[in-house]
C-alpha atoms as a PDB file:
ATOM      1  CA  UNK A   1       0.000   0.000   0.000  1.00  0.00           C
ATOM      2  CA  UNK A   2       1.341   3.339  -0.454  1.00  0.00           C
ATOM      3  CA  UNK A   3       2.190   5.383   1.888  1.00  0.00           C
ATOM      4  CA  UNK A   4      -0.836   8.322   2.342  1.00  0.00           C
ATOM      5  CA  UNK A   5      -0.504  10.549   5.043  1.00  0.00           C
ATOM      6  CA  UNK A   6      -3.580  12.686   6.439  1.00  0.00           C
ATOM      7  CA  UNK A   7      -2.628  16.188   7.126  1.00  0.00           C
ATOM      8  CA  UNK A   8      -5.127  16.326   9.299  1.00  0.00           C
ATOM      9  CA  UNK A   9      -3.195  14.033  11.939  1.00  0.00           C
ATOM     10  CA  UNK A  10      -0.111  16.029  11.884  1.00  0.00           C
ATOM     11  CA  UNK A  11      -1.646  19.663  12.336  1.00  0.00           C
ATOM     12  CA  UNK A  12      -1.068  19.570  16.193  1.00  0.00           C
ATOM     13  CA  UNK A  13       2.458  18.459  16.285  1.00  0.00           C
ATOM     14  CA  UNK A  14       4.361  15.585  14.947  1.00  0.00           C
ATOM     15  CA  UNK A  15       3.296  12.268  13.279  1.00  0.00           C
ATOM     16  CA  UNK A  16       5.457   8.532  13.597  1.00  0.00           C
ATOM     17  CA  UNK A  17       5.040   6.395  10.713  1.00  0.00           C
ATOM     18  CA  UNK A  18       6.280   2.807  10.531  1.00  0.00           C
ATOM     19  CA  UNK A  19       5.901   0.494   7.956  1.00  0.00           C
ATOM     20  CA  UNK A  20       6.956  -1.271   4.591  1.00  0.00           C
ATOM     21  CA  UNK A  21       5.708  -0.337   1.031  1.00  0.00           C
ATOM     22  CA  UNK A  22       5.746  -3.266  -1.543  1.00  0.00           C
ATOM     23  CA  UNK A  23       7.624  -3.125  -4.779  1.00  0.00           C
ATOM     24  CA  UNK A  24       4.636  -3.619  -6.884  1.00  0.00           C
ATOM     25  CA  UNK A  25       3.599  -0.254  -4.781  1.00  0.00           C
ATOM     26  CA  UNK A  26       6.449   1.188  -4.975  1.00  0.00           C
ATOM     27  CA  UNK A  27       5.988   1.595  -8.756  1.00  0.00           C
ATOM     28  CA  UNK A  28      10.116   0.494  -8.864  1.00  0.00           C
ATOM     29  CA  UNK A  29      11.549  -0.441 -12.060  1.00  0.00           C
ATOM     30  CA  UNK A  30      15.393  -0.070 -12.890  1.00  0.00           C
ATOM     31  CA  UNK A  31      17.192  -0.151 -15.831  1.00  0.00           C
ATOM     32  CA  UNK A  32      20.156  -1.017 -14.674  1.00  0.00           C
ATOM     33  CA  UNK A  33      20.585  -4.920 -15.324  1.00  0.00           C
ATOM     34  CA  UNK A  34      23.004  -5.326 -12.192  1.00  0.00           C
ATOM     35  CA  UNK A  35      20.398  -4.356  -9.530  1.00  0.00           C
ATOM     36  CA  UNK A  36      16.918  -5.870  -8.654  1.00  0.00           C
ATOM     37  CA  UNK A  37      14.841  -4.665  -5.795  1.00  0.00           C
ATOM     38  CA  UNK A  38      14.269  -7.791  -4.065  1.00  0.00           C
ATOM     39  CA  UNK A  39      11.982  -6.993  -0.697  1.00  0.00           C
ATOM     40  CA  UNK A  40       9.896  -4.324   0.371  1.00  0.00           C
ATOM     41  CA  UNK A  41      10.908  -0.566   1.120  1.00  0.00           C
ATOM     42  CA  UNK A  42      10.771  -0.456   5.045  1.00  0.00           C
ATOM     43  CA  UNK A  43      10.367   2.810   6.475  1.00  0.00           C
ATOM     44  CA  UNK A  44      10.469   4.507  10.207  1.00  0.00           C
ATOM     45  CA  UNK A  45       9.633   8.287   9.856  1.00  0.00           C
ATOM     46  CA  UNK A  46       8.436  11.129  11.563  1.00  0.00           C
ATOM     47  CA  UNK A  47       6.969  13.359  10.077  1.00  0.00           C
ATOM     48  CA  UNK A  48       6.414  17.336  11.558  1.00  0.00           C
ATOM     49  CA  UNK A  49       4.596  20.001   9.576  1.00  0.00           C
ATOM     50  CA  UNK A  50       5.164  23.750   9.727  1.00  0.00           C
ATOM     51  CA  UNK A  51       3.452  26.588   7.521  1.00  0.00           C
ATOM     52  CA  UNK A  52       4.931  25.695   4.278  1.00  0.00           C
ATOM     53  CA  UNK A  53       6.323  22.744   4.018  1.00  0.00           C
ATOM     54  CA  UNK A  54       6.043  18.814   5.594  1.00  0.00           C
ATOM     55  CA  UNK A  55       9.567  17.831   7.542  1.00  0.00           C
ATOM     56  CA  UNK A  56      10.283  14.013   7.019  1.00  0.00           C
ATOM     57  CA  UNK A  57      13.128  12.099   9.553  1.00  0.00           C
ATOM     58  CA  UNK A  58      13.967   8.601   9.854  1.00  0.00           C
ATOM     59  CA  UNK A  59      15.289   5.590   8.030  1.00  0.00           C
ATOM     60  CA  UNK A  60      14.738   3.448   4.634  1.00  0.00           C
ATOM     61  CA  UNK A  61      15.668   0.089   4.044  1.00  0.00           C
ATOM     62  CA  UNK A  62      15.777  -2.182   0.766  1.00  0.00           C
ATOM     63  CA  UNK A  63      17.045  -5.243   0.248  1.00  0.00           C
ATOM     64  CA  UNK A  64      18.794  -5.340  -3.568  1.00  0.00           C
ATOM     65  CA  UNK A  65      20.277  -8.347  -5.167  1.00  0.00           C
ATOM     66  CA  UNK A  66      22.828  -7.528  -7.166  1.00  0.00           C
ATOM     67  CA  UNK A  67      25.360  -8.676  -9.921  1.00  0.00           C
ATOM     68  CA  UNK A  68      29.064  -7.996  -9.437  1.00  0.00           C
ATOM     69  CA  UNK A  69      30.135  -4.918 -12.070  1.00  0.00           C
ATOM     70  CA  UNK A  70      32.938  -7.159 -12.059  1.00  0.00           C
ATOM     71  CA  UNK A  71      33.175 -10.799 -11.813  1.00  0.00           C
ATOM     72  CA  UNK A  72      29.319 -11.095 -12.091  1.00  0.00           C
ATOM     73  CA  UNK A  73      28.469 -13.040  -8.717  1.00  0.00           C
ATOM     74  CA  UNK A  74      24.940 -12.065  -7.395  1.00  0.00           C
ATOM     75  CA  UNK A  75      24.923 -11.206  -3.811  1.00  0.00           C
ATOM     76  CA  UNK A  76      22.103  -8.935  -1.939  1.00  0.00           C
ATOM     77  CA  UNK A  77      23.232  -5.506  -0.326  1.00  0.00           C
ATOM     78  CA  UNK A  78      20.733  -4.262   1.852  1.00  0.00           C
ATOM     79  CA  UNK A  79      20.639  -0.104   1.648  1.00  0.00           C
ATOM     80  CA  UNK A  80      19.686   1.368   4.991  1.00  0.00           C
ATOM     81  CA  UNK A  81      19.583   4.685   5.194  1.00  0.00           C
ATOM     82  CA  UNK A  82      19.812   5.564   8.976  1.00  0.00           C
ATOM     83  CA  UNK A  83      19.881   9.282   8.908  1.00  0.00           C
ATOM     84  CA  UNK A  84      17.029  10.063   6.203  1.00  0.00           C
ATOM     85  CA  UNK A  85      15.739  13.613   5.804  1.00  0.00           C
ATOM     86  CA  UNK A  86      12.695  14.979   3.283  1.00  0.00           C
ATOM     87  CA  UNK A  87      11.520  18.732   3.407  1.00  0.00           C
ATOM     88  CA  UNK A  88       8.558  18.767   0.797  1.00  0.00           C
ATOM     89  CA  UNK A  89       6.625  22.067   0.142  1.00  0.00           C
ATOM     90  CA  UNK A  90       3.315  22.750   0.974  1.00  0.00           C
ATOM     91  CA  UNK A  91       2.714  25.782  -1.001  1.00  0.00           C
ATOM     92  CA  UNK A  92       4.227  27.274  -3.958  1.00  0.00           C
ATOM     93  CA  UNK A  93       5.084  25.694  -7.802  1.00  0.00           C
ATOM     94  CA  UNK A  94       7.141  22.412  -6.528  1.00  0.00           C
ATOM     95  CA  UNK A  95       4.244  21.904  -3.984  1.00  0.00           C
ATOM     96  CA  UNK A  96       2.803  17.984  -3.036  1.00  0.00           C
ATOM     97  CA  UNK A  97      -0.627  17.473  -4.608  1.00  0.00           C
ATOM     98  CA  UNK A  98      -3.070  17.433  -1.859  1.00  0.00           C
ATOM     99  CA  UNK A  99      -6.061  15.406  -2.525  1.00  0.00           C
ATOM    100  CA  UNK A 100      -8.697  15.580   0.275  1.00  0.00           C
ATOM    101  CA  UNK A 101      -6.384  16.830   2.754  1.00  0.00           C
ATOM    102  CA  UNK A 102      -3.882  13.476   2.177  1.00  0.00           C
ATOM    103  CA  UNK A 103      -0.778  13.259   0.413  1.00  0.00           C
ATOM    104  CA  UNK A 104       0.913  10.655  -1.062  1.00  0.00           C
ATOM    105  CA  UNK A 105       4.922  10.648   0.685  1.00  0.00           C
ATOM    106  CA  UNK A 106       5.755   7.274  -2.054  1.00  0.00           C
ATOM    107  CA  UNK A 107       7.382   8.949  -4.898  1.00  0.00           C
ATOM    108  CA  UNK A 108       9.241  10.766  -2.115  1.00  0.00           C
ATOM    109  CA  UNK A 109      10.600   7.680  -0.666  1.00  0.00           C
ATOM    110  CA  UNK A 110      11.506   5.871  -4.058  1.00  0.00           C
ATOM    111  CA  UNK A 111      13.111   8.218  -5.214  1.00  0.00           C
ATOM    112  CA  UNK A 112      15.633   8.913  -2.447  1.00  0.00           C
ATOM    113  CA  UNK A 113      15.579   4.483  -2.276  1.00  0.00           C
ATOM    114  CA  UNK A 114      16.939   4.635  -6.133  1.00  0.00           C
ATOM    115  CA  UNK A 115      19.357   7.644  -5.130  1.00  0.00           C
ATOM    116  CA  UNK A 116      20.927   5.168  -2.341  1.00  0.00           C
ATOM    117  CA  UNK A 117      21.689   2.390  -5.120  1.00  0.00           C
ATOM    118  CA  UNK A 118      24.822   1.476  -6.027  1.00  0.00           C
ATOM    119  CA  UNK A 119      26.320   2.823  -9.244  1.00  0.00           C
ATOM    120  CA  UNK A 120      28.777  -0.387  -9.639  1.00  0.00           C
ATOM    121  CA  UNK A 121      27.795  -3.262  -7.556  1.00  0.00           C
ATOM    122  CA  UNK A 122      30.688  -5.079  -5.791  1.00  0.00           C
ATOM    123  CA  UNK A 123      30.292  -8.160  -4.106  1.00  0.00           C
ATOM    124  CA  UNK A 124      33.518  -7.129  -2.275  1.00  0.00           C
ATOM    125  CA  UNK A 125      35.709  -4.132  -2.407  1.00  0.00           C
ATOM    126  CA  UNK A 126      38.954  -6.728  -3.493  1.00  0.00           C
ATOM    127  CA  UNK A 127      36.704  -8.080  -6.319  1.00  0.00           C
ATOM    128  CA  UNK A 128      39.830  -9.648  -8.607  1.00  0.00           C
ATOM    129  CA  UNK A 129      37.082  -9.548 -11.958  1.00  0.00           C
ATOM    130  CA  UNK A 130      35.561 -12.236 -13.941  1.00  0.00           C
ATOM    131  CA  UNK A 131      39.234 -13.635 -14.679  1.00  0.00           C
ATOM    132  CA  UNK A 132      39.026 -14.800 -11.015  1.00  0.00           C
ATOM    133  CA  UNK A 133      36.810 -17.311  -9.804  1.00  0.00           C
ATOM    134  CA  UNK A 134      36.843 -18.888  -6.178  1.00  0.00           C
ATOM    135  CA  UNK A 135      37.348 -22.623  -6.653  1.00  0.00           C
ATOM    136  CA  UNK A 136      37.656 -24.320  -3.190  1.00  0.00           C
ATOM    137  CA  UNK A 137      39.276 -21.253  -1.784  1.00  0.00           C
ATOM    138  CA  UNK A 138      42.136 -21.027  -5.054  1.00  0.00           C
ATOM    139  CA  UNK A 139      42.137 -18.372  -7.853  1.00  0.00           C
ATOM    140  CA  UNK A 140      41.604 -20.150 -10.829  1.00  0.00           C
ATOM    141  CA  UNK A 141      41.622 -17.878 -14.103  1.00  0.00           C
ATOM    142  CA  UNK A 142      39.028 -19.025 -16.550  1.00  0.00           C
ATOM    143  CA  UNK A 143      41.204 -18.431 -19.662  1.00  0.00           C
ATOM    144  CA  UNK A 144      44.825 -18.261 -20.414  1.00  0.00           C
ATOM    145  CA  UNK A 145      45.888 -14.950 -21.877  1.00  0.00           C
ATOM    146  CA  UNK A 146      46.386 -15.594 -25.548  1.00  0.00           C
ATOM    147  CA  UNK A 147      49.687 -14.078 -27.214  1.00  0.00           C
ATOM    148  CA  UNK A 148      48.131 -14.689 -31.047  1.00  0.00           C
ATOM    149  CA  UNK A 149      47.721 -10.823 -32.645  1.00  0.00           C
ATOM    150  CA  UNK A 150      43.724 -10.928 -33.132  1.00  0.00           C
ATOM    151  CA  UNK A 151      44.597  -8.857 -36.078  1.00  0.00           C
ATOM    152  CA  UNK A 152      45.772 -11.224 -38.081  1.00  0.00           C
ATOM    153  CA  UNK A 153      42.881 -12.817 -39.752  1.00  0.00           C
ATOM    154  CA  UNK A 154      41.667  -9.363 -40.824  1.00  0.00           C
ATOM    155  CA  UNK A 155      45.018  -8.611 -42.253  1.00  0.00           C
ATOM    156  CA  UNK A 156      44.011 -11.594 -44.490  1.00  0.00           C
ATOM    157  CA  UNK A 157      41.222  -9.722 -45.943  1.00  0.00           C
ATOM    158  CA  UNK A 158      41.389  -8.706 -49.655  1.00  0.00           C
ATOM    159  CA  UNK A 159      38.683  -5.531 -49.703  1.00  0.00           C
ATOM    160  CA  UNK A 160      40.432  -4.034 -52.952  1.00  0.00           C
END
């Protein structure tokens, strides 16, 4: 469910919300083959409201499973962002649609969730590459580094 928030509720001070939003809620599609969303988006926020604007504090959490930028091994990283902070207008041109005196935070959250992603996955930071592969413990390389010129054959080639 997304999350809606009555203003109503918040008028006389502040407002905890705790919860999860699914990804089918969520509306969250990447495009970046190397990271899936793979749980729901849990959230713990308070939320405060002055004249102008809503105040949002708390924390985000996703669980991602990933593929290694570079030996492709898929591991899950779970972002949790401890310290999270929203200020979202009330009034003005970049205000939040009110409809019925409730808002809808969700676009708010995903798209600080998408900003937390990774821009090159790493199942760890000594990652050796796709050349190495764990094999009971032992670096194996998967190929042996060819000396033959690749040109060659296209040397060959007769385009007179």
């Amino acid at each position: 469910m997304p999350l809606l928030l009555n203003l109503d509720k918040i008028e006389s001070g502040s407002l905890n919300l705790i919860g999860e939003i699914s990804l089918l809620d969520l509306e969250m599609e990447t495009l970046d083959e190397l990271i899936k969303p793979d749980g729901p988006l849990v959230y713990n926020i308070n939320v405060k409201q002055n004249n102008e604007s809503l105040i949002l504090k708390g924390s985000l959490k996703m669980l991602l499973k990933c593929e290694c930028s570079r030996c492709l091994k898929i591991f899950e990283l779970q972002i949790n962002q401890k310290s999270w902070n929203c200020k979202i207008s009330l009034k003005g041109e970049d205000s939040l649609e009110i409809n019925h005196g409730t808002v809808d935070l969700t676009p708010y959250l995903r798209e600080d969730t998408f900003l937390a992603f990774p821009q090159h996955p790493l199942c760890e930071s000594r990652c050796e590459g796709i050349n190495q592969v764990s094999n009971d413990d032992e670096n194996v390389p998967l190929s042996e580094p060819s000396n033959k010129n690749i040109w060659v054959e296209l040397d060959k080639l007769n385009l007179d």
